[in-house]
PDB file of N, CA and C in Angstrom:
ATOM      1  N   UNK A   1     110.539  82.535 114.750  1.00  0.00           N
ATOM      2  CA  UNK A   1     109.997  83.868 114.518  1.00  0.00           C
ATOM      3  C   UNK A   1     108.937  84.141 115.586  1.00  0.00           C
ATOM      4  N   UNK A   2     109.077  85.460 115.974  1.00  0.00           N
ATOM      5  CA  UNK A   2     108.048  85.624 117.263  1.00  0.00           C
ATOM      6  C   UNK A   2     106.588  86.488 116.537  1.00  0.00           C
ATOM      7  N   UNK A   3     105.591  86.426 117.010  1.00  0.00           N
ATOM      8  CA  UNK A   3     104.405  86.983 116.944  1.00  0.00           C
ATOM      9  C   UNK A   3     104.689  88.312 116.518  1.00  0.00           C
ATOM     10  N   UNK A   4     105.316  89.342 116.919  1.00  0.00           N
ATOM     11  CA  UNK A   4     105.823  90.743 116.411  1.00  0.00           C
ATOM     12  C   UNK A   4     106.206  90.397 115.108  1.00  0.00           C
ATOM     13  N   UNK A   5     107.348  89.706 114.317  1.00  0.00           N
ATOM     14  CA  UNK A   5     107.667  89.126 113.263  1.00  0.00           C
ATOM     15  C   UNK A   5     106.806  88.757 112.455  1.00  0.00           C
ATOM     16  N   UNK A   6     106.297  87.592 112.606  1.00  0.00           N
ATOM     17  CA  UNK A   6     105.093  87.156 111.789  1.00  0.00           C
ATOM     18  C   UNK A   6     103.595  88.240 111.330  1.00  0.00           C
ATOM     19  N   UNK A   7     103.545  89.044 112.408  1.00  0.00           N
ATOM     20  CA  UNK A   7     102.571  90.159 111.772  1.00  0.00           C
ATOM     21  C   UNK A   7     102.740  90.962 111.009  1.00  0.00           C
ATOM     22  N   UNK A   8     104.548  91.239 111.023  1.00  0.00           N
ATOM     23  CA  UNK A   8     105.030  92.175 110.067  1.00  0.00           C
ATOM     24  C   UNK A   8     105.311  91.417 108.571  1.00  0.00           C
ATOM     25  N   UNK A   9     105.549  90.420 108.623  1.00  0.00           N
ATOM     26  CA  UNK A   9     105.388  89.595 107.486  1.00  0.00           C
ATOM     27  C   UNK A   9     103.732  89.707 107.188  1.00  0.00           C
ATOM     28  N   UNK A  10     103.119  89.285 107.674  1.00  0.00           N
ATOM     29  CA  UNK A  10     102.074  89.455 107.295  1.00  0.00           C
ATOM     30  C   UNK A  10     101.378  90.639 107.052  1.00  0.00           C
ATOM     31  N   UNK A  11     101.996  91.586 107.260  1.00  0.00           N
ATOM     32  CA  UNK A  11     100.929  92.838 107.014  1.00  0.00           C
ATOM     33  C   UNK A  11     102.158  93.358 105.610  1.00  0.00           C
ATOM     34  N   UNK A  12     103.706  93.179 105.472  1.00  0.00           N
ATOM     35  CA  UNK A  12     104.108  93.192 104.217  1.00  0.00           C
ATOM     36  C   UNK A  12     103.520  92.286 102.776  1.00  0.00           C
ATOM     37  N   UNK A  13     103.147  91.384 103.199  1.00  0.00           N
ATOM     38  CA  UNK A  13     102.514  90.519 102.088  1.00  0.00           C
ATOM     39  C   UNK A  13     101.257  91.328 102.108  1.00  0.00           C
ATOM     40  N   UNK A  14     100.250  91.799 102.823  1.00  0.00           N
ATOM     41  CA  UNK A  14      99.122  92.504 102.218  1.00  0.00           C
ATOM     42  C   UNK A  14      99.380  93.610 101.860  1.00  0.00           C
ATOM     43  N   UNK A  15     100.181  94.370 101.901  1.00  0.00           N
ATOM     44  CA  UNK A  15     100.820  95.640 101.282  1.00  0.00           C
ATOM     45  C   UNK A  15     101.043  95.076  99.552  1.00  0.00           C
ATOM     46  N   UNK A  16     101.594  93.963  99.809  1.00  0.00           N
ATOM     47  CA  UNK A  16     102.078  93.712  98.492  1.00  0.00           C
ATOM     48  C   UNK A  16     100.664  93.580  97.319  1.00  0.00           C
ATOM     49  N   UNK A  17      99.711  92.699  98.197  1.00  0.00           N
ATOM     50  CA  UNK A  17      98.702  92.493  97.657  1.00  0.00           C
ATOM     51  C   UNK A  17      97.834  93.988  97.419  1.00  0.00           C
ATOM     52  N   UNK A  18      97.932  94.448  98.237  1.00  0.00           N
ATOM     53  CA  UNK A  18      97.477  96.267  97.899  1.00  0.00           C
ATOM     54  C   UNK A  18      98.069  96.848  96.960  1.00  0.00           C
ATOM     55  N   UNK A  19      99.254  96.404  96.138  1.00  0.00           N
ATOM     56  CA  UNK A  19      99.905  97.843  95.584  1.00  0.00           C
ATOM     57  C   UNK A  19      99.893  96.663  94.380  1.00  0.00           C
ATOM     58  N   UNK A  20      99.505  95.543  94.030  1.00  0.00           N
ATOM     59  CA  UNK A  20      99.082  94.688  92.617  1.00  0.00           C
ATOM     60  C   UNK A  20      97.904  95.140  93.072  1.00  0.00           C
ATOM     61  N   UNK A  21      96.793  95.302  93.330  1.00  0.00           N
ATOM     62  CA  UNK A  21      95.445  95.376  93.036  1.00  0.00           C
ATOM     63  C   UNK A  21      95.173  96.378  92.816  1.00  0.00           C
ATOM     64  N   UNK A  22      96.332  97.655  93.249  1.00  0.00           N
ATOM     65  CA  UNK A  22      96.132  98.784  92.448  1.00  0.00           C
ATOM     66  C   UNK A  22      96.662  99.270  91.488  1.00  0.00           C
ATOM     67  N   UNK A  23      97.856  98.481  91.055  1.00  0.00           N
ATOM     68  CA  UNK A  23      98.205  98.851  89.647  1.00  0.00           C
ATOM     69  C   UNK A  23      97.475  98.132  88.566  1.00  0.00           C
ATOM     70  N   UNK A  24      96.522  97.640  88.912  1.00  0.00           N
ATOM     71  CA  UNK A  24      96.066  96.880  88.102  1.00  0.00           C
ATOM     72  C   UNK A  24      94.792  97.653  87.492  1.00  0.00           C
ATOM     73  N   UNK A  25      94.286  98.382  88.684  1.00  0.00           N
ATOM     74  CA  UNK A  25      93.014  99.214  88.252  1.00  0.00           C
ATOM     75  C   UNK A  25      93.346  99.917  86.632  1.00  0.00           C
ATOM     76  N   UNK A  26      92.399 100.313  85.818  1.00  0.00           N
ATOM     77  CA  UNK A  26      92.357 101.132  84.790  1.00  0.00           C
ATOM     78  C   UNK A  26      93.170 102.740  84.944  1.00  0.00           C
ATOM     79  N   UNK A  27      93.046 103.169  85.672  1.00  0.00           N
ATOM     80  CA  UNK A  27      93.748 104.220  86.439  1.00  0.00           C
ATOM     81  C   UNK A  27      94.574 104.595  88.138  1.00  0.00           C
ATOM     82  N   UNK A  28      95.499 103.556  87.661  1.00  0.00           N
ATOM     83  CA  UNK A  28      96.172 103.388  89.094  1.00  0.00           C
ATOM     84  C   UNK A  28      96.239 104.738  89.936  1.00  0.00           C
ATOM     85  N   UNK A  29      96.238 104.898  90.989  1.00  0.00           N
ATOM     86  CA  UNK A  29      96.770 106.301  92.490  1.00  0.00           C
ATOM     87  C   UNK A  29      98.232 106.148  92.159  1.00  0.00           C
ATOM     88  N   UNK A  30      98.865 106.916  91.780  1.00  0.00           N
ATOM     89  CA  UNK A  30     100.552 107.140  92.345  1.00  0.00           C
ATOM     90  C   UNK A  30     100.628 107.605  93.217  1.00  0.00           C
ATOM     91  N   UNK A  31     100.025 108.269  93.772  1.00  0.00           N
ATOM     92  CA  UNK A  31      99.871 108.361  95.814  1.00  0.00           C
ATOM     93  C   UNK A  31      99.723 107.467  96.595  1.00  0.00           C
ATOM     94  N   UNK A  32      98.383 106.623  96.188  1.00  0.00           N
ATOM     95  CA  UNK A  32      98.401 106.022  96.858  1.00  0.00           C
ATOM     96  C   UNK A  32      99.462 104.165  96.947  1.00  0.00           C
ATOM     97  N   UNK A  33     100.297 104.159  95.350  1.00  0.00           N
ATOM     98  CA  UNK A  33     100.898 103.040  95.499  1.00  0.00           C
ATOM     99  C   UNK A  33     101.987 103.709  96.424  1.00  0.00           C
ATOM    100  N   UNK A  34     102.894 105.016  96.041  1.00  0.00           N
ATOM    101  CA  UNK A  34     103.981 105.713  96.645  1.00  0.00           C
ATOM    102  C   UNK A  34     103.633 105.344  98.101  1.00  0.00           C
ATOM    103  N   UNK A  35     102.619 105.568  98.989  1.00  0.00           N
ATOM    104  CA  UNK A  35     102.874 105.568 100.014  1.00  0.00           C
ATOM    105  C   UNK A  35     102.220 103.954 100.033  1.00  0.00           C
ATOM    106  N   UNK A  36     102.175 103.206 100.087  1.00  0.00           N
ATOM    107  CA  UNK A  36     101.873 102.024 100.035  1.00  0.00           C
ATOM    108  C   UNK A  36     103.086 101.005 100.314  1.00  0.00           C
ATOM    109  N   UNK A  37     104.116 101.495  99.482  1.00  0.00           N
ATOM    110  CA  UNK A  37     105.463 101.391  99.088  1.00  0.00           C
ATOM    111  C   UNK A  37     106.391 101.711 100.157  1.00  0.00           C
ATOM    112  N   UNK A  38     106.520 102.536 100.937  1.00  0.00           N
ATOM    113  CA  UNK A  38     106.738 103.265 101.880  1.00  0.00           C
ATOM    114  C   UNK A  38     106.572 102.640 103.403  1.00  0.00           C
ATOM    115  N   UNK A  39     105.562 102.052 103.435  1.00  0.00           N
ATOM    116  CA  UNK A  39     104.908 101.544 104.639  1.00  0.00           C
ATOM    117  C   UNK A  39     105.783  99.809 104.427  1.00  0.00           C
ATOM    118  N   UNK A  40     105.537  99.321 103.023  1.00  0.00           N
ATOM    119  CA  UNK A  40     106.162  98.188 103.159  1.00  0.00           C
ATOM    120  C   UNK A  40     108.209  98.621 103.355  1.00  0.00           C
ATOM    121  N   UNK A  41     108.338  99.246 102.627  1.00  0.00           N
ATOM    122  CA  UNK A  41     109.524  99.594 102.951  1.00  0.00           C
ATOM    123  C   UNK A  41     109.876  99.397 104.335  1.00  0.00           C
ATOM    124  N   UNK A  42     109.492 100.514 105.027  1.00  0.00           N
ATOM    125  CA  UNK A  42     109.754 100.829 106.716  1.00  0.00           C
ATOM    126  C   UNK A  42     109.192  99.391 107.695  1.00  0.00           C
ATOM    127  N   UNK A  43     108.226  98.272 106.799  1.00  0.00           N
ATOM    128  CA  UNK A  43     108.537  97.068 107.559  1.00  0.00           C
ATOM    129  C   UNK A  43     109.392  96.407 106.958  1.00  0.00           C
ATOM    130  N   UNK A  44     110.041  96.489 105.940  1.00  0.00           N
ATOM    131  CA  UNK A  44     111.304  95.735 105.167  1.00  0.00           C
ATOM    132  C   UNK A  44     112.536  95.977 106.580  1.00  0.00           C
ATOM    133  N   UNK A  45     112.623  97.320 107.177  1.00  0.00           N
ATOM    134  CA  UNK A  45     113.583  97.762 107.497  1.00  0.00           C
ATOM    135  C   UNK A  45     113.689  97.384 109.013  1.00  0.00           C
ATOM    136  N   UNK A  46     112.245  97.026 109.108  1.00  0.00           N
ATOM    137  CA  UNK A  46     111.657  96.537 110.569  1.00  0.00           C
ATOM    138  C   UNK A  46     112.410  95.259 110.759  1.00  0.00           C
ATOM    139  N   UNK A  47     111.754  94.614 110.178  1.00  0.00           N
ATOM    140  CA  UNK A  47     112.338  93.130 110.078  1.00  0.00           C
ATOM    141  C   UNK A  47     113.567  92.580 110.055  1.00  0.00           C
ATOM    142  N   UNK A  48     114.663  93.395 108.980  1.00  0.00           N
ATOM    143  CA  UNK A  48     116.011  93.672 108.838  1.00  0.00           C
ATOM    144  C   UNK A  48     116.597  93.636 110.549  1.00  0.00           C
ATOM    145  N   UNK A  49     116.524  94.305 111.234  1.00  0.00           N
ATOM    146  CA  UNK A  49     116.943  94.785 112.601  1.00  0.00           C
ATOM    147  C   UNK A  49     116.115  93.191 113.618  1.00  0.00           C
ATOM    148  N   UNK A  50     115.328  93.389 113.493  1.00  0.00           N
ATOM    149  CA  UNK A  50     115.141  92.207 114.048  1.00  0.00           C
ATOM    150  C   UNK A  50     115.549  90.666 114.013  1.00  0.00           C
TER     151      UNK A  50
END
């Protein structure tokens, strides 16, 4: 895995960790998990191709 790869892994795992720490709040953002979601998505799709 090259350096491009591994950051995108790594910045999907903190996405992940972003969108549990906000459903967790008392009153979760559905904006802000939706697009949260979104961003990991489009590196899901990143990675895929690579």
């Amino acid at each position: 895995m090259d350096k491009h790869s591994s950051a995108l892994v790594t910045r999907h795992a903190g996405l992940d960790a972003r969108i549990a720490d906000e459903t967790r709040r008392p009153s979760p953002d559905q904006l802000i998990i939706a697009s949260l979601k979104k961003q990991k998505l489009r590196i899901k799709e990143t990675l895929s191709r690579i």
